[in-house]
PDB file of N, CA and C in Angstrom:
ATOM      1  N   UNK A   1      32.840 -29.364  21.748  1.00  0.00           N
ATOM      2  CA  UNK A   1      32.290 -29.872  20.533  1.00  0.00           C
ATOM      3  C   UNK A   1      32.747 -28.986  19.370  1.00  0.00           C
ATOM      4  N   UNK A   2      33.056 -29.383  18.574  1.00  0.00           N
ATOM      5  CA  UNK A   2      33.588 -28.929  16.983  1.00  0.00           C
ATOM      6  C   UNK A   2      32.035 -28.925  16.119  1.00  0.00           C
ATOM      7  N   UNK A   3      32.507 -27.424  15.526  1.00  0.00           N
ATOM      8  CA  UNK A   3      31.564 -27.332  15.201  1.00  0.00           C
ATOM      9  C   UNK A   3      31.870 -27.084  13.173  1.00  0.00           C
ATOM     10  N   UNK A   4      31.357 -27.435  12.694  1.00  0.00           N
ATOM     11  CA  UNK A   4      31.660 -27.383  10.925  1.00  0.00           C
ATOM     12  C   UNK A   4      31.378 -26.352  10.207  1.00  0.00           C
ATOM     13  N   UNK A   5      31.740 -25.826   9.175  1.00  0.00           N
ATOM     14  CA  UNK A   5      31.212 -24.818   8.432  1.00  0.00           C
ATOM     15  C   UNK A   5      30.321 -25.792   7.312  1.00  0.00           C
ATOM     16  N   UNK A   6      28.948 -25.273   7.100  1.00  0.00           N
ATOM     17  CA  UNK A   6      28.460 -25.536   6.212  1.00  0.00           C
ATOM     18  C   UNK A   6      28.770 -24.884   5.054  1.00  0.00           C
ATOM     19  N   UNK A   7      28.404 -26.141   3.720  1.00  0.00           N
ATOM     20  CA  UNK A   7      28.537 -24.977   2.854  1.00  0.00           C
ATOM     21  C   UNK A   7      27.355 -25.024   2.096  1.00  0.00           C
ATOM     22  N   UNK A   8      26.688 -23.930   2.134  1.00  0.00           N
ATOM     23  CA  UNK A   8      25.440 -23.346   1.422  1.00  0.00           C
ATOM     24  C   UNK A   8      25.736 -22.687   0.109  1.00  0.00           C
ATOM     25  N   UNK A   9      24.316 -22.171  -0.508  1.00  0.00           N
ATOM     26  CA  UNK A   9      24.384 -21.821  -1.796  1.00  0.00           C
ATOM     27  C   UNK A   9      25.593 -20.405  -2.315  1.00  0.00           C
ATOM     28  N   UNK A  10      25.810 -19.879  -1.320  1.00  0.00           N
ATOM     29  CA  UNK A  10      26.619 -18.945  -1.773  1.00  0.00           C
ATOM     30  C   UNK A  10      28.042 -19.305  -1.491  1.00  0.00           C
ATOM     31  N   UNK A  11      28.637 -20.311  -0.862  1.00  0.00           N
ATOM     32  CA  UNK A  11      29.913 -20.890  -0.756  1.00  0.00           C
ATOM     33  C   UNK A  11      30.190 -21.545  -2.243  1.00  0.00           C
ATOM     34  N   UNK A  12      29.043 -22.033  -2.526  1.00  0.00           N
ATOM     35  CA  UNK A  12      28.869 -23.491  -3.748  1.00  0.00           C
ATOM     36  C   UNK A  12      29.323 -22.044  -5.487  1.00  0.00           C
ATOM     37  N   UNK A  13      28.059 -20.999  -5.210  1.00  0.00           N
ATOM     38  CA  UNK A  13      28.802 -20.396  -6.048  1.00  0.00           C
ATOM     39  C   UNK A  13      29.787 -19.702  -6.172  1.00  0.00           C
ATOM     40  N   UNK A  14      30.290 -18.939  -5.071  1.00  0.00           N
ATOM     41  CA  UNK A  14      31.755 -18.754  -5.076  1.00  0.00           C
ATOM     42  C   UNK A  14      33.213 -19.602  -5.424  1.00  0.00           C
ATOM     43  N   UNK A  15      32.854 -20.752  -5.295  1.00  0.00           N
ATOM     44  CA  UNK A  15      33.783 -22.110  -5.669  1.00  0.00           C
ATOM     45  C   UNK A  15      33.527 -22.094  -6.879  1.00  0.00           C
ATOM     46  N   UNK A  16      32.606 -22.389  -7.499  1.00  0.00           N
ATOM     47  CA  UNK A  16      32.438 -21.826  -9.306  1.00  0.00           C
ATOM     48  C   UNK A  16      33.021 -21.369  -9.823  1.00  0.00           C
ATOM     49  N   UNK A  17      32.426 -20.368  -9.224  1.00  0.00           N
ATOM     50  CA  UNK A  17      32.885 -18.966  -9.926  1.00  0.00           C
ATOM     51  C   UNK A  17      34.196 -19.012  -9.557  1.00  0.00           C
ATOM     52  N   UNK A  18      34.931 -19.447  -8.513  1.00  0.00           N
ATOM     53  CA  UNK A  18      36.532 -19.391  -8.706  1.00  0.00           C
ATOM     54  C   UNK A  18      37.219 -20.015  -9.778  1.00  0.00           C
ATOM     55  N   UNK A  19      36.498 -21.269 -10.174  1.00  0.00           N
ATOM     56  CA  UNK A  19      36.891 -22.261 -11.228  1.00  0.00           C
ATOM     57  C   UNK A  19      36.815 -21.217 -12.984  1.00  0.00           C
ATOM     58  N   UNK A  20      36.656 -20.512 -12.397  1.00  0.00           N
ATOM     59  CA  UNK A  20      36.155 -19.412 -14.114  1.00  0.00           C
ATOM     60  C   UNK A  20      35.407 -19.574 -14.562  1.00  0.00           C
ATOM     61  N   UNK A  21      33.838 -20.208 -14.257  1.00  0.00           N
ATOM     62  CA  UNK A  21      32.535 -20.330 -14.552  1.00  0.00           C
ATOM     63  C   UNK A  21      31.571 -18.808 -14.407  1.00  0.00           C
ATOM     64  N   UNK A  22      31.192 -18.601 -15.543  1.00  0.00           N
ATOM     65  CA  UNK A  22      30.476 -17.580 -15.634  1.00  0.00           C
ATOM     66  C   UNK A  22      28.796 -17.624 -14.794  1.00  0.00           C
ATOM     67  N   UNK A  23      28.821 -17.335 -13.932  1.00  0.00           N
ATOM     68  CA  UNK A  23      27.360 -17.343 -13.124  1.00  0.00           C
ATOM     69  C   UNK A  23      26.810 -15.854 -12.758  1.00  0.00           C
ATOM     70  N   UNK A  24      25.479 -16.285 -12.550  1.00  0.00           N
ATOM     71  CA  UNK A  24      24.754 -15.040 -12.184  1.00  0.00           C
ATOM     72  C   UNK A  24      24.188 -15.024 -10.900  1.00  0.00           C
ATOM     73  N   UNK A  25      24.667 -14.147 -10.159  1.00  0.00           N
ATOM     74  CA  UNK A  25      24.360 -14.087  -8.277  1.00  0.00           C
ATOM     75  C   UNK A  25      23.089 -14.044  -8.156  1.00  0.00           C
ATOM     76  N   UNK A  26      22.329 -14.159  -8.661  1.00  0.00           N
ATOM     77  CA  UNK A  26      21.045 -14.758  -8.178  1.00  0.00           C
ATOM     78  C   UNK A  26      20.634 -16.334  -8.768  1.00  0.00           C
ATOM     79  N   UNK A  27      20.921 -16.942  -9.260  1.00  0.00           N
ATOM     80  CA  UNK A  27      21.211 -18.278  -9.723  1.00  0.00           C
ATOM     81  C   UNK A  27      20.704 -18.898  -8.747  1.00  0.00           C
ATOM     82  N   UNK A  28      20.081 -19.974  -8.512  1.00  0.00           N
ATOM     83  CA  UNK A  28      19.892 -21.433  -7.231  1.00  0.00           C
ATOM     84  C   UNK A  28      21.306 -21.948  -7.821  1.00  0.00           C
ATOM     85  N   UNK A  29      21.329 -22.791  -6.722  1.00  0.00           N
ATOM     86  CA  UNK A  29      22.662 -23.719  -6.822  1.00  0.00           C
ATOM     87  C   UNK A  29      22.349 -24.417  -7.928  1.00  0.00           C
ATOM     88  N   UNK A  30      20.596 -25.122  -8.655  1.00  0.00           N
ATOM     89  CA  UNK A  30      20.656 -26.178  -9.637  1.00  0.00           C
ATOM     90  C   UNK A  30      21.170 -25.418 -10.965  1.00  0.00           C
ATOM     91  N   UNK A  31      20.357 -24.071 -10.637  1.00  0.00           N
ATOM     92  CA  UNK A  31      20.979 -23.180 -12.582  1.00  0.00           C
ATOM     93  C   UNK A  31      22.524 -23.326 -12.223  1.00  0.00           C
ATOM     94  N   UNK A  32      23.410 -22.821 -11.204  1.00  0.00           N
ATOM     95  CA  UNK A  32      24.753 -22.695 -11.302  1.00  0.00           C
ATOM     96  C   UNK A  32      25.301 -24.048 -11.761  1.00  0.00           C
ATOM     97  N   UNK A  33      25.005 -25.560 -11.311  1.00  0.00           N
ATOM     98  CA  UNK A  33      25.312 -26.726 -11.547  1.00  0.00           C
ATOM     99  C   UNK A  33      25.089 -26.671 -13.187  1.00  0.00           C
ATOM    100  N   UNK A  34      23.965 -26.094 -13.392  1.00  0.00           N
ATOM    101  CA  UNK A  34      23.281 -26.796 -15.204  1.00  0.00           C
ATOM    102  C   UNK A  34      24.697 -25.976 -15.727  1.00  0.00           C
ATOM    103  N   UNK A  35      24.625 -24.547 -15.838  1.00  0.00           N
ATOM    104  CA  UNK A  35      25.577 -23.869 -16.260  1.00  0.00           C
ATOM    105  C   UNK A  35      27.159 -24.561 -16.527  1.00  0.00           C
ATOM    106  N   UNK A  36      27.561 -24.858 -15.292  1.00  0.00           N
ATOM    107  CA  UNK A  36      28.629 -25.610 -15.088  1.00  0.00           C
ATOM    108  C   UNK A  36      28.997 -26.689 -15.912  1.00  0.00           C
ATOM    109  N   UNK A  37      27.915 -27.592 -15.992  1.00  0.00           N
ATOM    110  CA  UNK A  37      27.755 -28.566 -17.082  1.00  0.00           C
ATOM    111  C   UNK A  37      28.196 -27.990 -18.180  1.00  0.00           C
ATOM    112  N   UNK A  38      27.394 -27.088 -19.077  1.00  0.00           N
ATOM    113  CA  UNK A  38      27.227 -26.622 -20.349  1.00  0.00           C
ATOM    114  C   UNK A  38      28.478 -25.935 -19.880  1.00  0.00           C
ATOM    115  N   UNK A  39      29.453 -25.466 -19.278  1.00  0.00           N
ATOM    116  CA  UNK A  39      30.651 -24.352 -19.672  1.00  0.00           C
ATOM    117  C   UNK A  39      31.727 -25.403 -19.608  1.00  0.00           C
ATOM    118  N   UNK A  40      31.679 -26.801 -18.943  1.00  0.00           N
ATOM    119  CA  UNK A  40      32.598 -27.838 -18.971  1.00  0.00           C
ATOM    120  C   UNK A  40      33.255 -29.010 -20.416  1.00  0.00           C
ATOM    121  N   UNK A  41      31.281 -28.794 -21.228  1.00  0.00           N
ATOM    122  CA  UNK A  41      31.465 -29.422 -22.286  1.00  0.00           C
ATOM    123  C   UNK A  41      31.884 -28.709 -23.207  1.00  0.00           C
ATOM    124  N   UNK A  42      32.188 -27.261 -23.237  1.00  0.00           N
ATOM    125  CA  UNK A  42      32.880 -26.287 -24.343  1.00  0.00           C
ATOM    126  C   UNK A  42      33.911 -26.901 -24.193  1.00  0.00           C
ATOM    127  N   UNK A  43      34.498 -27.498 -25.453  1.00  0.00           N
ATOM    128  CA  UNK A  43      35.382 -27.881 -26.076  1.00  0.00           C
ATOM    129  C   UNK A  43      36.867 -26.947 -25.947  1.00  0.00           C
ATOM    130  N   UNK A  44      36.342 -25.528 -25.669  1.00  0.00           N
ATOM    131  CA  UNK A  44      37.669 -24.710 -26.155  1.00  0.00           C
ATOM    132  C   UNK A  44      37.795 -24.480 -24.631  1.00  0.00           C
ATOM    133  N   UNK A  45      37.548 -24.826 -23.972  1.00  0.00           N
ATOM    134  CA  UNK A  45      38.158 -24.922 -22.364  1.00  0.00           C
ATOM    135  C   UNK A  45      39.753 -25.192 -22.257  1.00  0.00           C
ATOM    136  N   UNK A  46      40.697 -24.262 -21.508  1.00  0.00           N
ATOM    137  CA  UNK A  46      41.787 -24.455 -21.490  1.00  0.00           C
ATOM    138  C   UNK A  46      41.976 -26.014 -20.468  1.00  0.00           C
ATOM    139  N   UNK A  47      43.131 -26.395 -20.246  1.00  0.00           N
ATOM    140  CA  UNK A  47      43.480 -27.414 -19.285  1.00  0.00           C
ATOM    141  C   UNK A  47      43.478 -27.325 -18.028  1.00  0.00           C
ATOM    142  N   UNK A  48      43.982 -25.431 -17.399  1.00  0.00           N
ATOM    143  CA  UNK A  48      44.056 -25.433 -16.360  1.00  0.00           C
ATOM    144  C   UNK A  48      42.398 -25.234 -16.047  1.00  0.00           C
ATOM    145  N   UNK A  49      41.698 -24.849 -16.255  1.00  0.00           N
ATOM    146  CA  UNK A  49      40.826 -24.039 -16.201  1.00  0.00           C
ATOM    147  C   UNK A  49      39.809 -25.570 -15.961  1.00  0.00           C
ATOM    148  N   UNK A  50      40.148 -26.117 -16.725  1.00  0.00           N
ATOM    149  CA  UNK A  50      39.217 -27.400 -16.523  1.00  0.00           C
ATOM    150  C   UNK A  50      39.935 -27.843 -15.490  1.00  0.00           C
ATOM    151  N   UNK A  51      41.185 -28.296 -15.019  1.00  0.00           N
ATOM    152  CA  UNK A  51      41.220 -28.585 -13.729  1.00  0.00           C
ATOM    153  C   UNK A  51      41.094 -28.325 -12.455  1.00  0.00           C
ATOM    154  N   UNK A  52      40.912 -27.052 -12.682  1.00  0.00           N
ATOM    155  CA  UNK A  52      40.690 -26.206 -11.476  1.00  0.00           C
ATOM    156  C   UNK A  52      38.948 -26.690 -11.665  1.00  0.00           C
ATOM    157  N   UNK A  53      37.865 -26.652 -12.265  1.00  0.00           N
ATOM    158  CA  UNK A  53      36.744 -27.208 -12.346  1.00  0.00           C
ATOM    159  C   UNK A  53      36.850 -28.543 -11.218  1.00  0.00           C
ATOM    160  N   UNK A  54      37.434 -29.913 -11.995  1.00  0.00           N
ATOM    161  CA  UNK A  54      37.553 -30.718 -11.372  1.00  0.00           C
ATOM    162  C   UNK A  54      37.891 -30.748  -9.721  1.00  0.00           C
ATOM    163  N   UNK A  55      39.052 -30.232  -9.483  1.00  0.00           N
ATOM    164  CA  UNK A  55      39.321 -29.796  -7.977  1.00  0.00           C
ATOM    165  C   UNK A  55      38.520 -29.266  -7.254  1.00  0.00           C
ATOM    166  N   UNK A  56      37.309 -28.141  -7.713  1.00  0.00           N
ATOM    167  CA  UNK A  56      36.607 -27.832  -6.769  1.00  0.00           C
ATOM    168  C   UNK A  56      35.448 -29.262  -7.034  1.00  0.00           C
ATOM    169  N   UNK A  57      34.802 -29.726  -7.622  1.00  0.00           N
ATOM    170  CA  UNK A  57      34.312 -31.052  -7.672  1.00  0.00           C
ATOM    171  C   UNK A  57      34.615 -31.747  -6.678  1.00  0.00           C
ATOM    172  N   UNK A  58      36.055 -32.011  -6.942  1.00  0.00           N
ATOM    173  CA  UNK A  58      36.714 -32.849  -5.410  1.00  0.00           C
ATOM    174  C   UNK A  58      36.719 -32.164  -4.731  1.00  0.00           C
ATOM    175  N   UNK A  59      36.858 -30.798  -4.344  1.00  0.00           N
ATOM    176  CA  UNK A  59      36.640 -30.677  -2.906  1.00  0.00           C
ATOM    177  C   UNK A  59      35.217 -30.569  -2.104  1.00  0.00           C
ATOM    178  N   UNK A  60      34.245 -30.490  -3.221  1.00  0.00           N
ATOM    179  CA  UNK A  60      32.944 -30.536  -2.585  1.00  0.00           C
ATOM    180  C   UNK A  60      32.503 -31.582  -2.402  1.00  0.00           C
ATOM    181  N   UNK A  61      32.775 -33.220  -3.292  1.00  0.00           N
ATOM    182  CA  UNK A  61      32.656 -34.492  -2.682  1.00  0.00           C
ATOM    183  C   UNK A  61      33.167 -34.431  -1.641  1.00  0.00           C
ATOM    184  N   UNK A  62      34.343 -34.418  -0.950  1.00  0.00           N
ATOM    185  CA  UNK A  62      35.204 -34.358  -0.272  1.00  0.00           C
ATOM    186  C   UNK A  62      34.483 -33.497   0.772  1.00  0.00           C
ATOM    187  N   UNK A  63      33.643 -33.187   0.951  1.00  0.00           N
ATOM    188  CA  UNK A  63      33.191 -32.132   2.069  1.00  0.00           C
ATOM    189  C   UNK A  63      31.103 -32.410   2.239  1.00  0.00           C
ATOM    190  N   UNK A  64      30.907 -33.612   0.738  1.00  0.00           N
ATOM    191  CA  UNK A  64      29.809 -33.591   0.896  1.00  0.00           C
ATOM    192  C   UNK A  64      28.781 -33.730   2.382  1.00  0.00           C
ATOM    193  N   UNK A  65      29.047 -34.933   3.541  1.00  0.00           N
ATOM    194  CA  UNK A  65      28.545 -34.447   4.666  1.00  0.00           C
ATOM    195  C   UNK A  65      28.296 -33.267   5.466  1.00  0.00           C
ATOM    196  N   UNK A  66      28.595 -31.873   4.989  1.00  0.00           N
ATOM    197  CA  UNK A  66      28.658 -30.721   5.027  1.00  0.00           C
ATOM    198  C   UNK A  66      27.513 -29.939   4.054  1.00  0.00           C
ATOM    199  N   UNK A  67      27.184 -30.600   2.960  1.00  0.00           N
ATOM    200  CA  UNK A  67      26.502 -29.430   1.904  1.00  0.00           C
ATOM    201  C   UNK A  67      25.292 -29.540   2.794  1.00  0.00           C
ATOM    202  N   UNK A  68      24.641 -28.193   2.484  1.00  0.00           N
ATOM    203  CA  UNK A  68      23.060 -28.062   2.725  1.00  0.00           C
ATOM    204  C   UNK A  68      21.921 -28.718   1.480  1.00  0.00           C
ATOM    205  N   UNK A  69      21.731 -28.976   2.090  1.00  0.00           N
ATOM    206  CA  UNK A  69      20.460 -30.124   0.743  1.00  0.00           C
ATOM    207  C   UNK A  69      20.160 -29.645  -1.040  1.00  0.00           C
ATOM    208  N   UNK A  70      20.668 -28.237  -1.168  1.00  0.00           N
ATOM    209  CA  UNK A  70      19.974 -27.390  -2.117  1.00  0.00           C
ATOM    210  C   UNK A  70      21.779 -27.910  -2.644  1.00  0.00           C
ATOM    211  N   UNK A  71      22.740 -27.721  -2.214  1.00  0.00           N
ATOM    212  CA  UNK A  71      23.703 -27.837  -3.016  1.00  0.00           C
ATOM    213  C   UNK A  71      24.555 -29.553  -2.918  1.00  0.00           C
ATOM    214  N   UNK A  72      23.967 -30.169  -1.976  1.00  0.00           N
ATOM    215  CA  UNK A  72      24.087 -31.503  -2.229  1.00  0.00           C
ATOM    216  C   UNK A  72      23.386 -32.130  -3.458  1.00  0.00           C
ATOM    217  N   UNK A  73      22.099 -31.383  -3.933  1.00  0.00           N
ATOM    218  CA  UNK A  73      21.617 -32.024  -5.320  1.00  0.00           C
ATOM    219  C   UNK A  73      22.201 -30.973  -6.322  1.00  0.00           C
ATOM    220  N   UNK A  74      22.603 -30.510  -6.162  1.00  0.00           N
ATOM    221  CA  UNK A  74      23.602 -29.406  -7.474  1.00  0.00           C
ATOM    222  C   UNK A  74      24.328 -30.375  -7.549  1.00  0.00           C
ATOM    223  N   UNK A  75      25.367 -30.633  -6.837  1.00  0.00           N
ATOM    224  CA  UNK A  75      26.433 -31.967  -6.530  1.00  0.00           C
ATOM    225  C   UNK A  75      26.289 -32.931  -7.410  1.00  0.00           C
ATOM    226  N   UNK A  76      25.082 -33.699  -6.728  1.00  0.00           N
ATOM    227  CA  UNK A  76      24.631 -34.422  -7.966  1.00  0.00           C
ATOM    228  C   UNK A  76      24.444 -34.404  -9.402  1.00  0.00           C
ATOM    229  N   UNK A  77      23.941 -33.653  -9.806  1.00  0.00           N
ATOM    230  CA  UNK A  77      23.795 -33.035 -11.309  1.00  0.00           C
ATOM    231  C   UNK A  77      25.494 -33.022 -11.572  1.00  0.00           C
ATOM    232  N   UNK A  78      26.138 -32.147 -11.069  1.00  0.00           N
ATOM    233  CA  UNK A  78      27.437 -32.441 -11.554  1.00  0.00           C
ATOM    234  C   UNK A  78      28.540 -33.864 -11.693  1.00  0.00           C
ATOM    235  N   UNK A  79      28.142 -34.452 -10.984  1.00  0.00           N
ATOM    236  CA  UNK A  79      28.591 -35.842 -10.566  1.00  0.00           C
ATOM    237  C   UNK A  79      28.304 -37.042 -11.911  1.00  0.00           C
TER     238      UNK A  79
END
């Protein structure tokens, strides 16, 4: 049997935070999502920087049967 990696709250902010989102390690996954929001609609966001945003987006849809419940509704909020 194959077994999956979940991804929990500290996978969810590490993927963030790779995207160049400024977060704080004690954050729940929903503050890291709100954050995310508000650092996406800054206007002075470069291109890559916003796409790299998007990509981890897709890769966490892309993996949603996997999130743990706390970052499946972060998900949401971002979605």
């Amino acid at each position: 049997m194959m077994i999956a990696e979940l991804v929990d709250q500290d996978d969810f902010y590490q993927l963030l935070q790779s995207a160049g989102i400024p977060l704080e390690s004690h954050w729940t996954s929903e503050q890291c999502a709100l954050m995310a929001l508000e650092w996406r609609r800054d206007d002075q966001r470069n291109a890559q920087m916003a796409a790299e945003f998007d990509r981890v987006i897709g890769e966490l849809k892309h993996k949603e049967q996997l999130l743990l419940p706390e970052v499946k509704a972060a998900l949401q909020i971002l979605v």
